[in-house]
Protein backbone atom coordinates (compact mmCIF):
# COMPACT_ATOMS: atom_id res chain seq x y z
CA UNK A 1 0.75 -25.53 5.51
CA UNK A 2 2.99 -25.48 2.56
CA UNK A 3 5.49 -22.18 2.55
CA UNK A 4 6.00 -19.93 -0.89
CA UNK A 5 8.93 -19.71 -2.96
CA UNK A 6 10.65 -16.80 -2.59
CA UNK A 7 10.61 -16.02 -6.60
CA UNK A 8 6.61 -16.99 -6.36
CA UNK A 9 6.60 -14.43 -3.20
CA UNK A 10 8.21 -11.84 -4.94
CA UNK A 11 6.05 -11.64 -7.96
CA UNK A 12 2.96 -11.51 -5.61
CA UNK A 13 4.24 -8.35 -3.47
CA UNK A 14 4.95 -6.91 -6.93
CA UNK A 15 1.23 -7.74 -7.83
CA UNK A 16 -0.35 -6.98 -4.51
CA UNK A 17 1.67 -3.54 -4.61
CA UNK A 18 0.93 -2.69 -8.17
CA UNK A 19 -3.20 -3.18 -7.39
CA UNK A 20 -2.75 -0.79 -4.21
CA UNK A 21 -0.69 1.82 -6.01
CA UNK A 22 -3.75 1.46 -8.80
CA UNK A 23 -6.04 2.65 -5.73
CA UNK A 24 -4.61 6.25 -5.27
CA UNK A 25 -6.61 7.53 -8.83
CA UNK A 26 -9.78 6.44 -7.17
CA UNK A 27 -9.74 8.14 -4.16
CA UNK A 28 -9.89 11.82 -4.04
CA UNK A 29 -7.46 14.11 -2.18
CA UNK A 30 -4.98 11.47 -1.36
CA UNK A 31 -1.52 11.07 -3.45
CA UNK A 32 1.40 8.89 -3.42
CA UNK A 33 4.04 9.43 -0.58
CA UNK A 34 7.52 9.12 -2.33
CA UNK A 35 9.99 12.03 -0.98
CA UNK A 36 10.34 12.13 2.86
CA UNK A 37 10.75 8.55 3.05
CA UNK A 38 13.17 8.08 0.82
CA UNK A 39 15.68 10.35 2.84
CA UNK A 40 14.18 8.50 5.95
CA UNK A 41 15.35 5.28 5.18
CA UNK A 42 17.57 5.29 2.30
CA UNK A 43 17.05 4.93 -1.46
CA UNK A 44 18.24 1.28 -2.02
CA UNK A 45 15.76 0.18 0.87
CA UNK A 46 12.41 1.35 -0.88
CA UNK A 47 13.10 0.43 -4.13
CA UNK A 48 10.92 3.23 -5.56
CA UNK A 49 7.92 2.45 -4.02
CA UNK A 50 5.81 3.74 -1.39
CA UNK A 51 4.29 0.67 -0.75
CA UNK A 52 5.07 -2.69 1.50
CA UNK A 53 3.37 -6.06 1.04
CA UNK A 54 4.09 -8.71 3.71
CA UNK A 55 2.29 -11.98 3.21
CA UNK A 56 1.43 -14.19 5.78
CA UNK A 57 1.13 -17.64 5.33
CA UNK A 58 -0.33 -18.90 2.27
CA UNK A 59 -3.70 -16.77 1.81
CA UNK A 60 -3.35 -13.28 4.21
CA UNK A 61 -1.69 -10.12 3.58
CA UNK A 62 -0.56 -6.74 5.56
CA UNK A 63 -0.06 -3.60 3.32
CA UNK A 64 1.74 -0.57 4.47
CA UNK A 65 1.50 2.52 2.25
CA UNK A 66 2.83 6.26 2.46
CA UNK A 67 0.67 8.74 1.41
CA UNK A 68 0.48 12.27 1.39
CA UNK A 69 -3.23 13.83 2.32
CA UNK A 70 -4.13 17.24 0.34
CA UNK A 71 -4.81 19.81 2.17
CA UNK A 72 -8.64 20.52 3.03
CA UNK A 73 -9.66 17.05 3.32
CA UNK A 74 -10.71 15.03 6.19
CA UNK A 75 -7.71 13.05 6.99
CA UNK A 76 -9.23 9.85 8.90
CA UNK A 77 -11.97 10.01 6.33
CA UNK A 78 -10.02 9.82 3.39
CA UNK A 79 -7.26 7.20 5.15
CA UNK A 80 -10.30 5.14 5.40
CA UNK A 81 -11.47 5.40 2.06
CA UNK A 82 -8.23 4.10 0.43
CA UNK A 83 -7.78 1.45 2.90
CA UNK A 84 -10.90 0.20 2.00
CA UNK A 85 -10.24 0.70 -1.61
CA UNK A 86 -7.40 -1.01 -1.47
CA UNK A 87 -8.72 -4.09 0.41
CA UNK A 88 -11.46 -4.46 -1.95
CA UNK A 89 -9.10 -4.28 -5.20
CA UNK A 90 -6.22 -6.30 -3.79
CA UNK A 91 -8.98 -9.00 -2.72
CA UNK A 92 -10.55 -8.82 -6.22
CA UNK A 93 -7.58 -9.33 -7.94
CA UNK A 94 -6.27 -11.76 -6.10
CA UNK A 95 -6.84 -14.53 -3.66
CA UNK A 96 -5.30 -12.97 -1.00
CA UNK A 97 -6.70 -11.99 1.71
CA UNK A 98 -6.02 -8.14 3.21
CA UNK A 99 -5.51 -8.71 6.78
CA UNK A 100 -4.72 -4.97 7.50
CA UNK A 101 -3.92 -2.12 5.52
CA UNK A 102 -1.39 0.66 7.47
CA UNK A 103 -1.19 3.88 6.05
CA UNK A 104 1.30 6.49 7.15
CA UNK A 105 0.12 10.03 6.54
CA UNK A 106 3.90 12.03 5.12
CA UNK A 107 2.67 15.23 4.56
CA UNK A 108 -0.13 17.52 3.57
CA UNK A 109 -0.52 18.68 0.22
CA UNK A 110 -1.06 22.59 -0.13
């Protein structure tokens, strides 16, 4: 199995994490995540985003997304919703495959 550059890896994650971020205007009641974790973990680490593509091996990928969840909405019902959103538009756009999709519920929305 031939490995990835790490300039060719690089501009996939960006691509892979610009088609999830895309996701959040389809599904209802479910916004970006991109306060708490900041302070968590420290500004320079995130680089802005609330998103984290890992690939794996030459054709897989694991996404891990913050989101907040507004309030009045099914949480594991929505959560569901955008992971499958975003498995079905990152494996659209690209050939990746979306191994798993982890989403980390920050806060509620009131």
């Amino acid at each position: 199995m031939e490995e990835m550059k790490p300039q060719v890896v690089e501009q996939y994650t960006t691509l892979i994490a610009s088609v999830a971020n895309e996701a959040f205007r389809k599904v209802e009641g479910v916004t970006r995540e991109e306060g708490a974790q900041k302070y968590r973990f420290g500004l320079k680490k995130l680089k802005n985003t609330n998103c984290h593509v890992y690939i794996v091996g030459t054709d897989e990928v694991i996404i891990d997304i913050f989101v907040n969840v507004d309030y009045g909405y099914s949480i594991p019902e929505t959560i569901c919703q955008l992971q499958e959103t975003i498995k079905n538009d990152v494996e659209d756009a690209t050939k990746f495959r979306v191994r798993k999709v982890n989403v980390t519920v920050d806060n509620i929305n009131l």
